[in-house]
C-alpha atoms as a PDB file:
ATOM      1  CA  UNK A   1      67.370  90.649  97.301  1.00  0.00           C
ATOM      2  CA  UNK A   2      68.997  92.936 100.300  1.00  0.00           C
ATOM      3  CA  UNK A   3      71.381  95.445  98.436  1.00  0.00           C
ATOM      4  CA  UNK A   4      74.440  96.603 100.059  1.00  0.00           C
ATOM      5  CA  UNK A   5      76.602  98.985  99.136  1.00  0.00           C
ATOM      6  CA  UNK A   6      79.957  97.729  99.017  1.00  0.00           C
ATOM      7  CA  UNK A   7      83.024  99.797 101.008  1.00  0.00           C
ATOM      8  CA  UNK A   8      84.299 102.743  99.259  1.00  0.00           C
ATOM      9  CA  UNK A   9      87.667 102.454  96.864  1.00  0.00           C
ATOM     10  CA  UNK A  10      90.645 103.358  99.367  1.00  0.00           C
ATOM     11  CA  UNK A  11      92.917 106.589  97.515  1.00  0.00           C
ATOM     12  CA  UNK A  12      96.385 107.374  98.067  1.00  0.00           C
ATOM     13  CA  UNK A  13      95.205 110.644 100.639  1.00  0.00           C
ATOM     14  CA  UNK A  14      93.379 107.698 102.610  1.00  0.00           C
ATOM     15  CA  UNK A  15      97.016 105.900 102.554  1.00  0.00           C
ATOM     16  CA  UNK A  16      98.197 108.907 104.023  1.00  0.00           C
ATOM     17  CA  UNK A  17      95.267 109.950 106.830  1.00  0.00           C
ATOM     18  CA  UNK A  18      95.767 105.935 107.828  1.00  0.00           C
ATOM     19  CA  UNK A  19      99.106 106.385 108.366  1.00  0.00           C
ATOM     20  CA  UNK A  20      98.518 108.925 110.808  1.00  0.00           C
ATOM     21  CA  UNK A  21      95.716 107.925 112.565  1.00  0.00           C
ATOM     22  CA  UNK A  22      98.062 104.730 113.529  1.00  0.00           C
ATOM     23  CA  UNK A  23     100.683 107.156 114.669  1.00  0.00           C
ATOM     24  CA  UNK A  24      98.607 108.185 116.808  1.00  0.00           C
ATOM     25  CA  UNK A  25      96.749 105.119 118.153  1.00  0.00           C
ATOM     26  CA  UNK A  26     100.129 103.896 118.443  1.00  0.00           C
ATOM     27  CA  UNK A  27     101.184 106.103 120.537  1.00  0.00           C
ATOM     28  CA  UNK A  28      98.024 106.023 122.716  1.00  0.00           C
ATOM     29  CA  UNK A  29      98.944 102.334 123.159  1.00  0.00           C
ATOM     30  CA  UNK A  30     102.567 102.689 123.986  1.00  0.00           C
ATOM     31  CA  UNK A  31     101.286 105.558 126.902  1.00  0.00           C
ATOM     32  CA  UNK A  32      98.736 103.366 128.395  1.00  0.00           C
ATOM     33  CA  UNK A  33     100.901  99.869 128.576  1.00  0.00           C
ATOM     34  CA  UNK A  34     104.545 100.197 130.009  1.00  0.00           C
ATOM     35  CA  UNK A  35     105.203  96.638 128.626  1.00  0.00           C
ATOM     36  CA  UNK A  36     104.900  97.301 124.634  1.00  0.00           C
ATOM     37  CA  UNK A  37     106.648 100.828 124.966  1.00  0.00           C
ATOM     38  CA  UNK A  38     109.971 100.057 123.609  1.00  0.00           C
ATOM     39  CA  UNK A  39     108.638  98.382 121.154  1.00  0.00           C
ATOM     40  CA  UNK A  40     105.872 100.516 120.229  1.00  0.00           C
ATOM     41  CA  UNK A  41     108.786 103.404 120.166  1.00  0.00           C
ATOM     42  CA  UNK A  42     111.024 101.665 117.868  1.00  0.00           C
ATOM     43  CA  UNK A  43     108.226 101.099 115.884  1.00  0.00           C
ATOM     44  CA  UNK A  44     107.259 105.048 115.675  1.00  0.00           C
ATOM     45  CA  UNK A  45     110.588 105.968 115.183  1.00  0.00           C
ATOM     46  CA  UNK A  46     111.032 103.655 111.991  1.00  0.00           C
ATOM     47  CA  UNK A  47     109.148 106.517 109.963  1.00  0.00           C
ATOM     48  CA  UNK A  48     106.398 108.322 109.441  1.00  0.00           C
ATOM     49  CA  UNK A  49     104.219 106.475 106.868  1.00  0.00           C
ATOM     50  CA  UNK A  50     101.900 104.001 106.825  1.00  0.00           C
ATOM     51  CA  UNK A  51     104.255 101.891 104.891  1.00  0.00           C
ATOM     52  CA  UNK A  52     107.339 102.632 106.283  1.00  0.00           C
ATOM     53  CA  UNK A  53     105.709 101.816 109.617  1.00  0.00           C
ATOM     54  CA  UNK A  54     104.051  98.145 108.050  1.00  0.00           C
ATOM     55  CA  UNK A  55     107.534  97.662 106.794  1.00  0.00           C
ATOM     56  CA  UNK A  56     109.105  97.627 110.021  1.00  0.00           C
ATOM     57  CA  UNK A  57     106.871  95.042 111.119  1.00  0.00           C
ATOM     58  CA  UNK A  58     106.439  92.778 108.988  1.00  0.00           C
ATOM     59  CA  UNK A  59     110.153  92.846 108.773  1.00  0.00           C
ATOM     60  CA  UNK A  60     110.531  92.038 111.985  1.00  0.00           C
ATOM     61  CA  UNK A  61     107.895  89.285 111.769  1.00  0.00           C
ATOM     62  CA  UNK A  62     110.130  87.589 109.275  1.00  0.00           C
ATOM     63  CA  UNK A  63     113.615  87.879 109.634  1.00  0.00           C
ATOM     64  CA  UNK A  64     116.132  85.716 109.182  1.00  0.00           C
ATOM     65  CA  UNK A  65     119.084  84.168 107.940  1.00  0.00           C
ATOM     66  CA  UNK A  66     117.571  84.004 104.256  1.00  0.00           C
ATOM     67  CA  UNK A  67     115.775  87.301 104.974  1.00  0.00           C
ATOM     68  CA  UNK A  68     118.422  89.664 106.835  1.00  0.00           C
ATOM     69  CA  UNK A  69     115.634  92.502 108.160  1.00  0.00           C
ATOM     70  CA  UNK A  70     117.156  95.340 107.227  1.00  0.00           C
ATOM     71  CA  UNK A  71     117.144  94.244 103.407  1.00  0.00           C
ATOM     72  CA  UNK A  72     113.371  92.665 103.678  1.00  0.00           C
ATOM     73  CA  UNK A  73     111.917  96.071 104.977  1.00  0.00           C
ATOM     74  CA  UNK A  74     113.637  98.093 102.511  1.00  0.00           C
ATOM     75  CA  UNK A  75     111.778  95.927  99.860  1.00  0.00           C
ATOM     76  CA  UNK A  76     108.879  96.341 101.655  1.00  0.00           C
ATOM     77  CA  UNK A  77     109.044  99.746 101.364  1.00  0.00           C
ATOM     78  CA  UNK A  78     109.923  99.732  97.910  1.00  0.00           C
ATOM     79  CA  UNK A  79     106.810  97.944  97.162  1.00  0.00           C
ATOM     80  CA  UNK A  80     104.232 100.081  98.903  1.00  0.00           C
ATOM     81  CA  UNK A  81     105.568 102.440  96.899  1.00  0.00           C
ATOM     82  CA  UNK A  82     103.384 101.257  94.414  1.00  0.00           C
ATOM     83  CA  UNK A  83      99.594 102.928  95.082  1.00  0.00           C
ATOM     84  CA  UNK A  84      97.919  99.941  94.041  1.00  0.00           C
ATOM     85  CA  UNK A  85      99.598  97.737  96.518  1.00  0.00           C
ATOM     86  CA  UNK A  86      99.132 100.886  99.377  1.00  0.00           C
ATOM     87  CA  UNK A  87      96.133 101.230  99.112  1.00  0.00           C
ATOM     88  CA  UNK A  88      94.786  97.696  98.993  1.00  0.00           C
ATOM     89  CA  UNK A  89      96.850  97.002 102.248  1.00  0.00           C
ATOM     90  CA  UNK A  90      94.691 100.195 103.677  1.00  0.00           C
ATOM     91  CA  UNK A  91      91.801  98.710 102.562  1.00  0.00           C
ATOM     92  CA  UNK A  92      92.566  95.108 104.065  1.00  0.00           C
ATOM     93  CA  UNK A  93      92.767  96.863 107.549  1.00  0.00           C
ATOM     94  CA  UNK A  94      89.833  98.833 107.133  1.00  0.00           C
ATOM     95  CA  UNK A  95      87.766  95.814 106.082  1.00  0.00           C
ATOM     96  CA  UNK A  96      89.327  93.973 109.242  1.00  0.00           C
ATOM     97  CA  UNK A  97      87.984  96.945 111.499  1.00  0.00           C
ATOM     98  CA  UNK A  98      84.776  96.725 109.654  1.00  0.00           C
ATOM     99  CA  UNK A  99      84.191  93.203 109.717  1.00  0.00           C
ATOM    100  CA  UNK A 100      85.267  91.597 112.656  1.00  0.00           C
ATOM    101  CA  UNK A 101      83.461  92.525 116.114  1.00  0.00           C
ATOM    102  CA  UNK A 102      86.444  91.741 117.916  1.00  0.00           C
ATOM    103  CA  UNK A 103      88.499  94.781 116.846  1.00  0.00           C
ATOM    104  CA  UNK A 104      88.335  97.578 119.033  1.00  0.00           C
ATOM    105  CA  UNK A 105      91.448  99.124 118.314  1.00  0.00           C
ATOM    106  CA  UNK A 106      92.903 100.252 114.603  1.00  0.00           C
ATOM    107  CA  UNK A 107      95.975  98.827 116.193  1.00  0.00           C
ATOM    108  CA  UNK A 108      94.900  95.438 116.689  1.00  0.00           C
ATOM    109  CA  UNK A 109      94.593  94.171 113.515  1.00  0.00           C
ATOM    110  CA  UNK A 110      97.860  96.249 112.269  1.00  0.00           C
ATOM    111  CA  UNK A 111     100.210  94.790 115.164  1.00  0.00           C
ATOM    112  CA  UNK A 112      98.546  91.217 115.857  1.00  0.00           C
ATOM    113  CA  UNK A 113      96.352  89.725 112.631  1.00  0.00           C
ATOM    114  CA  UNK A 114      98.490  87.451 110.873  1.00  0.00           C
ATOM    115  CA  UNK A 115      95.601  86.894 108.151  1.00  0.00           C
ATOM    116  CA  UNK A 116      96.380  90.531 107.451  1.00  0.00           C
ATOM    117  CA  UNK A 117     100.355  90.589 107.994  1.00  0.00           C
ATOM    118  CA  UNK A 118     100.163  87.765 105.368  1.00  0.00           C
ATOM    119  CA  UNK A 119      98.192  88.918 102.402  1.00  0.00           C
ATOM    120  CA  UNK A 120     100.149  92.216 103.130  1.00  0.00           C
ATOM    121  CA  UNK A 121     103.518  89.560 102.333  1.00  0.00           C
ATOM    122  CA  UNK A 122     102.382  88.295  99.858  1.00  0.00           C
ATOM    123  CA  UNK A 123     101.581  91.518  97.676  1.00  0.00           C
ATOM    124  CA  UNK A 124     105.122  91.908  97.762  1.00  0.00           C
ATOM    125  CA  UNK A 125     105.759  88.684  96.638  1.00  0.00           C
ATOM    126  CA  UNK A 126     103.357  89.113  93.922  1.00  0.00           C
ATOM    127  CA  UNK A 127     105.155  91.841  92.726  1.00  0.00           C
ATOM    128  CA  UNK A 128     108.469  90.594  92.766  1.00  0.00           C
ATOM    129  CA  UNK A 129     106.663  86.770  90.911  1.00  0.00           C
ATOM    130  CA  UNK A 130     105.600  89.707  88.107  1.00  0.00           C
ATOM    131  CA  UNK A 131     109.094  91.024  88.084  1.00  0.00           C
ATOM    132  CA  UNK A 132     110.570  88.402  86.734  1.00  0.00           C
ATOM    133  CA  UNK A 133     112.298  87.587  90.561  1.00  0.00           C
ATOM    134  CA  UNK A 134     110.821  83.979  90.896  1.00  0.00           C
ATOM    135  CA  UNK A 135     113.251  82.724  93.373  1.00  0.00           C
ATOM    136  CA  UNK A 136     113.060  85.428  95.757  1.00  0.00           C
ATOM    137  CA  UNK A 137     109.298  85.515  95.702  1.00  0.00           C
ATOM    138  CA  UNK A 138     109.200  82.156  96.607  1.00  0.00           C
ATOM    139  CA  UNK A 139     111.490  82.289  99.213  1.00  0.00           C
ATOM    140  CA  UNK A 140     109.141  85.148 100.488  1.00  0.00           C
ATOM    141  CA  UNK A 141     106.219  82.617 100.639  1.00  0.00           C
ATOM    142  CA  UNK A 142     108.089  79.781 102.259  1.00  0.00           C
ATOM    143  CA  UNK A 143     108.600  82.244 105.304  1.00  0.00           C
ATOM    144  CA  UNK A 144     105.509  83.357 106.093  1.00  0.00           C
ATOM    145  CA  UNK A 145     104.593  79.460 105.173  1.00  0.00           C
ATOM    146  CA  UNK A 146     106.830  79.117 107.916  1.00  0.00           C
ATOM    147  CA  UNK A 147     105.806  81.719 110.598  1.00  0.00           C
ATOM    148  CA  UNK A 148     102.030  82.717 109.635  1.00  0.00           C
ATOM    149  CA  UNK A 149     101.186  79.202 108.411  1.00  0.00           C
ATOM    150  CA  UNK A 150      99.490  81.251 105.119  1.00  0.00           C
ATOM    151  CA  UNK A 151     100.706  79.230 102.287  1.00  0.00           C
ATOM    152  CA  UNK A 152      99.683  81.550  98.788  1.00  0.00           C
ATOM    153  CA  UNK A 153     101.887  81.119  95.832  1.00  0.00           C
ATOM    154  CA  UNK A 154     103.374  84.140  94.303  1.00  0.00           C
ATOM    155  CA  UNK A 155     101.619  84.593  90.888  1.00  0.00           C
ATOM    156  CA  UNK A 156      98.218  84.180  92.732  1.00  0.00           C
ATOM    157  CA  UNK A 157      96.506  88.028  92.281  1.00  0.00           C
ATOM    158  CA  UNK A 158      94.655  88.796  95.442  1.00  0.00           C
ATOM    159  CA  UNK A 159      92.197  91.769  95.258  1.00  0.00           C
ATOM    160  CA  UNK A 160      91.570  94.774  98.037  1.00  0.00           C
ATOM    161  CA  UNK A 161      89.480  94.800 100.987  1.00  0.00           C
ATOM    162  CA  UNK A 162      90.740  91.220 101.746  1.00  0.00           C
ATOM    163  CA  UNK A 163      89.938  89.918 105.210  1.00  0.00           C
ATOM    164  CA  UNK A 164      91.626  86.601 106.094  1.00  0.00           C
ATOM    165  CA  UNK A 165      89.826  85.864 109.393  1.00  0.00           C
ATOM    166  CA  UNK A 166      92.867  84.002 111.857  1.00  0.00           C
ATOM    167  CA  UNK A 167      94.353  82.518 108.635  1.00  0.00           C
ATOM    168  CA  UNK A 168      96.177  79.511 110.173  1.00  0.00           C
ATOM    169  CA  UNK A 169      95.948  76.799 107.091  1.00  0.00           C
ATOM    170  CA  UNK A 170      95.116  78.747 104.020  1.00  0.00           C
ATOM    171  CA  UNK A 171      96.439  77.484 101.110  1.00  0.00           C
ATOM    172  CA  UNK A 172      95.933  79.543  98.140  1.00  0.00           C
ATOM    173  CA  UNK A 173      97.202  77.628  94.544  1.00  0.00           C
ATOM    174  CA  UNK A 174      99.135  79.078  91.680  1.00  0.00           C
ATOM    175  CA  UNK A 175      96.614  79.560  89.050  1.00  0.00           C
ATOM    176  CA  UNK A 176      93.990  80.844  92.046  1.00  0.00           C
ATOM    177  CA  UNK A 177      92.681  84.229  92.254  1.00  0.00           C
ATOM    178  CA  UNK A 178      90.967  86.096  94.890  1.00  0.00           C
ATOM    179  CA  UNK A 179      88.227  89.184  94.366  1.00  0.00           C
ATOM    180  CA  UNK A 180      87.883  92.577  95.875  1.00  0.00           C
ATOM    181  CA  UNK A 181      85.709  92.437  99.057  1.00  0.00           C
ATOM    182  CA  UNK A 182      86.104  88.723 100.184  1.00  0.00           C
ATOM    183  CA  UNK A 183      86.252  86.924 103.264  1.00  0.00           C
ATOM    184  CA  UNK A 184      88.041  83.686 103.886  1.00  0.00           C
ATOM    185  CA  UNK A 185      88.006  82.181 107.700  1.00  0.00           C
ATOM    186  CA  UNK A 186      90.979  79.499 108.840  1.00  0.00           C
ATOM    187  CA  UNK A 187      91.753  76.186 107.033  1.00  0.00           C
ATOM    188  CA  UNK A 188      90.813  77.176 103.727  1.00  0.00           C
ATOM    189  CA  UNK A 189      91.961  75.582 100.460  1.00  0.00           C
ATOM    190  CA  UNK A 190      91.742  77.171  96.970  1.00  0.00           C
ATOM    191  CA  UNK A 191      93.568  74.188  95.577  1.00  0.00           C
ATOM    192  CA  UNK A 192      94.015  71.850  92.229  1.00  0.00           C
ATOM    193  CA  UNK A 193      92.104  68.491  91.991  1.00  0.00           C
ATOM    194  CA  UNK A 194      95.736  66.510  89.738  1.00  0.00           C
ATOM    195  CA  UNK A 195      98.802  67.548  88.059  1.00  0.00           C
ATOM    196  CA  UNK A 196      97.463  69.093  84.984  1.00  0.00           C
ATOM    197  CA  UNK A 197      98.963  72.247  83.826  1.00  0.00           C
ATOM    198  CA  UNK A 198      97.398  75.587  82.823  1.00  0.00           C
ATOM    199  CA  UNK A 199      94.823  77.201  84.936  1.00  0.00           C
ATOM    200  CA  UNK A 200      93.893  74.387  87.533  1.00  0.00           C
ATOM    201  CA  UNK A 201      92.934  76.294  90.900  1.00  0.00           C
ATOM    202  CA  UNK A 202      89.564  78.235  91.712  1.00  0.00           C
ATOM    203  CA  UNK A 203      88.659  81.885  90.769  1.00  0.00           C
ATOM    204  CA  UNK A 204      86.703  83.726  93.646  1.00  0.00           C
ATOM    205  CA  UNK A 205      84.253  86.154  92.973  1.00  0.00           C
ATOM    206  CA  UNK A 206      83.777  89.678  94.514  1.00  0.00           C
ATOM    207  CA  UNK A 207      82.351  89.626  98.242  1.00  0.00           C
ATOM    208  CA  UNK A 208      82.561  85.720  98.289  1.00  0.00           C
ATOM    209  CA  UNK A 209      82.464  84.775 102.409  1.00  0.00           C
ATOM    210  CA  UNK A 210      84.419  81.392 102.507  1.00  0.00           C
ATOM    211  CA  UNK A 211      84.062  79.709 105.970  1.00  0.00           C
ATOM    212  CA  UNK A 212      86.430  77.652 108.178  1.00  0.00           C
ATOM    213  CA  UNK A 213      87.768  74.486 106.637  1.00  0.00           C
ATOM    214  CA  UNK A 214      86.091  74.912 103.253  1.00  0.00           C
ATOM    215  CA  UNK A 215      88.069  73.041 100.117  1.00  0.00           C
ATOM    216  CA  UNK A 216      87.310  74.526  96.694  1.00  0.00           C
ATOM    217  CA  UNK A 217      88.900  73.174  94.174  1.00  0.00           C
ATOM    218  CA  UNK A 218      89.719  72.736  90.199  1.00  0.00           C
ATOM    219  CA  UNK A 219      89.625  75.193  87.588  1.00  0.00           C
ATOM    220  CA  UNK A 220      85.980  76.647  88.707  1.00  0.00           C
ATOM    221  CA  UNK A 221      84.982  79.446  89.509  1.00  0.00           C
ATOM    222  CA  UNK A 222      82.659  81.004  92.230  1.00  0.00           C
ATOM    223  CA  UNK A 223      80.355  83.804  91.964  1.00  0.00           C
ATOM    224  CA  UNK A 224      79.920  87.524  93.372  1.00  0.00           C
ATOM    225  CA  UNK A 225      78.720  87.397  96.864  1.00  0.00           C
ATOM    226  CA  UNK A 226      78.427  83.740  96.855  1.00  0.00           C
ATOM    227  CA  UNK A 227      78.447  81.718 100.506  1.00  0.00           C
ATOM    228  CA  UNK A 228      80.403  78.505 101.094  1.00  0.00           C
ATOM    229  CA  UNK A 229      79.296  76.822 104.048  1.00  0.00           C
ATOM    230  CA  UNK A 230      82.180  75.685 106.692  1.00  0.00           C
ATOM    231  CA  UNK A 231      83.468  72.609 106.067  1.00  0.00           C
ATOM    232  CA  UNK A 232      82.119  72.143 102.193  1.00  0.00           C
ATOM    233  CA  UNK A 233      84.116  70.660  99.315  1.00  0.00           C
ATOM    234  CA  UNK A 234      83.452  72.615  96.165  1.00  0.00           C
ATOM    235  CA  UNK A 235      84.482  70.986  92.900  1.00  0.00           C
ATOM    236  CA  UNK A 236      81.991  72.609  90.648  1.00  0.00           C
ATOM    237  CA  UNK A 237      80.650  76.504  89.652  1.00  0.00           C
ATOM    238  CA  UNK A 238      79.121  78.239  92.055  1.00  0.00           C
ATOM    239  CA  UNK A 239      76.546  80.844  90.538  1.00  0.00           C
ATOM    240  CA  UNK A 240      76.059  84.230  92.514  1.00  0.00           C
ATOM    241  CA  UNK A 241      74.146  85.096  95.400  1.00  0.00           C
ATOM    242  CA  UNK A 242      74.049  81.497  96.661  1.00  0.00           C
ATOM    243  CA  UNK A 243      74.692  79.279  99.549  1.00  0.00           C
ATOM    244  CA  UNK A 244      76.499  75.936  98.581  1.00  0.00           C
ATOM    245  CA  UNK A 245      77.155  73.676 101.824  1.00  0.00           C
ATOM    246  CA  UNK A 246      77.972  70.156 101.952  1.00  0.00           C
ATOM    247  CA  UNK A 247      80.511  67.147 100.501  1.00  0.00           C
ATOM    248  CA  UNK A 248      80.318  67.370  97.699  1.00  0.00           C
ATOM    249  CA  UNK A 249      78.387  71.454  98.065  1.00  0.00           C
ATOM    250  CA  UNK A 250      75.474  71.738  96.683  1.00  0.00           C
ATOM    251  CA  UNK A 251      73.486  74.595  96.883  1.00  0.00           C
ATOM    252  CA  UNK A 252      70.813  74.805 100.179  1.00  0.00           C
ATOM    253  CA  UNK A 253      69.587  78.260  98.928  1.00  0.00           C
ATOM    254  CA  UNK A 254      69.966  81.767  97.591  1.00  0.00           C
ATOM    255  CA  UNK A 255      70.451  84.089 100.305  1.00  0.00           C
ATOM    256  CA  UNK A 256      69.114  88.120 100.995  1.00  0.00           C
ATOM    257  CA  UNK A 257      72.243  89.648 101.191  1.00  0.00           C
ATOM    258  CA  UNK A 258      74.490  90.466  98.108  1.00  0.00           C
ATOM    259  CA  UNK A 259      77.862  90.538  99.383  1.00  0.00           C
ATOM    260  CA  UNK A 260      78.214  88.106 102.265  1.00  0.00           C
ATOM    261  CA  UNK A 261      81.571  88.458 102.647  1.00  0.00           C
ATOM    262  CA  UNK A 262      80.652  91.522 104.324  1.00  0.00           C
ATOM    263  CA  UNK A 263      78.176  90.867 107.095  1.00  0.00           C
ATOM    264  CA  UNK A 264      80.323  87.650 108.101  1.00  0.00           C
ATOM    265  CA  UNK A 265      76.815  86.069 108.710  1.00  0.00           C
ATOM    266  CA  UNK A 266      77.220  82.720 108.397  1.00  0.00           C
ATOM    267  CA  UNK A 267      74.321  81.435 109.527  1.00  0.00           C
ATOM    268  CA  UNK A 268      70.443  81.104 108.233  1.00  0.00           C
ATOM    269  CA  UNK A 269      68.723  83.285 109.286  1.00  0.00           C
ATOM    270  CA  UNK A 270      69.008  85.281 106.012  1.00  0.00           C
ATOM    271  CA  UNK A 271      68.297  82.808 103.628  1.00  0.00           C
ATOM    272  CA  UNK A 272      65.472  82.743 100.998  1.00  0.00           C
ATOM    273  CA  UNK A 273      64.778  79.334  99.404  1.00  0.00           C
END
């Protein structure tokens, strides 16, 4: 097997040197197009952190009636107070920029991904779920349910270096949980199979790539750096370092690379029967 060593942990001094290096490609931005300047300046002059600046926006994504903005970016802030939640949100963008051959920009992803703007969302409802604050956490989902069409439920835990590749239709269950290092493209589901109670929604291994449309579902649980093929419906284990593809999936090999989820190769040109 291909090793690969997986992305660095993200500390809270790499927190603070990304929160600067946006300033500043921010501010690039805002010189070179006329159009996005007022906003771009608001934006700067929200603060001078990364959070305080992620705040702002996601804020502003969001606001409304239920969620004046004011009141929604303070607990924003609040949250990325905590250095686990930081730096994960640091490492999200970094494994955005790392991933996805479309970025150019460290802006891009930060100002326009709503795969990213979402997960981001829903660490702060996760939080507040773990509080104790159920009915504000869920009210927190059903908006970005609303605007980002990224449906996760509150008590899911999500790990770091999360990329969620356009994210239009991912539903994420209750009971679900999602490793460090994973990839998940559009119209995912991590869902239930009945109404049973307990622990009824997938568990997702470290650097698991999940492609577009994929359904995984029940109490199962897939392994590090497995690959499910676009379109497959999962209702069983999936062991590491495989491919599964199919409906029902089945598994079509055991692949060269150990953490898919980072090379976003989705095709077969790596695989080793």
């Amino acid at each position: 097997m291909t090793m690969m060593i997986a992305p660095p942990r993200v500390s809270v001094d790499d927190v603070t040197r990304r929160g600067r290096e946006l300033r500043e490609a921010l501010t690039a931005l805002a010189a070179r197009e006329p159009l996005l300047r007022p906003w771009l300046a608001a934006l700067l002059a929200s603060g001078e952190t990364f959070a305080t600046l992620l705040a702002t926006l996601l804020a502003e994504k969001i606001a409304g009636e239920v969620l004046p903005r004011v009141a929604i970016r303070d607990l924003i802030v609040e949250s990325f107070a905590d250095e686990t939640i930081a730096t994960r949100a640091v490492a999200d963008l970094d494994a955005i920029v790392a991933r996805d051959p479309a970025v150019t920009d460290l802006t891009e992803p930060f100002l326009y991904f709503k795969g990213f703007h979402a997960i981001q969302l829903h660490r702060v409802a996760h939080r507040l779920w773990h509080g104790g604050r159920h009915p504000l956490a869920l009210a927190l989902q059903s908006r970005v349910a609303e605007v980002f069409a990224v449906d996760i439920h509150p008590a899911a835990p999500v790990g770091s270096g999360v990329f969620v590749d356009h994210g239009t239709g991912l539903v994420v269950g209750e009971t679900a949980s999602i490793g460090d290092d994973v990839s998940i493209l559009h119209g995912v589901t991590l869902g239930g199979t009945g109404k049973e109670r307990g622990r009824r929604h997938p568990q997702i291994g470290r650097g698991v790539l999940i492609g577009a449309g994929a359904s995984i579902l029940g109490n199962i649980t897939v392994g590090e750096g497995a690959k499910i093929a676009a379109g497959s419906v999962v209702l069983k284990d999936v062991e590491a370092h495989v491919t599964v593809a199919g409906v029902p999936a089945r598994v079509v090999a055991r692949h060269a690379v150990e953490l898919p989820a980072l090379t976003m190769e989705q095709g077969w040109d790596d695989y080793v029967i």
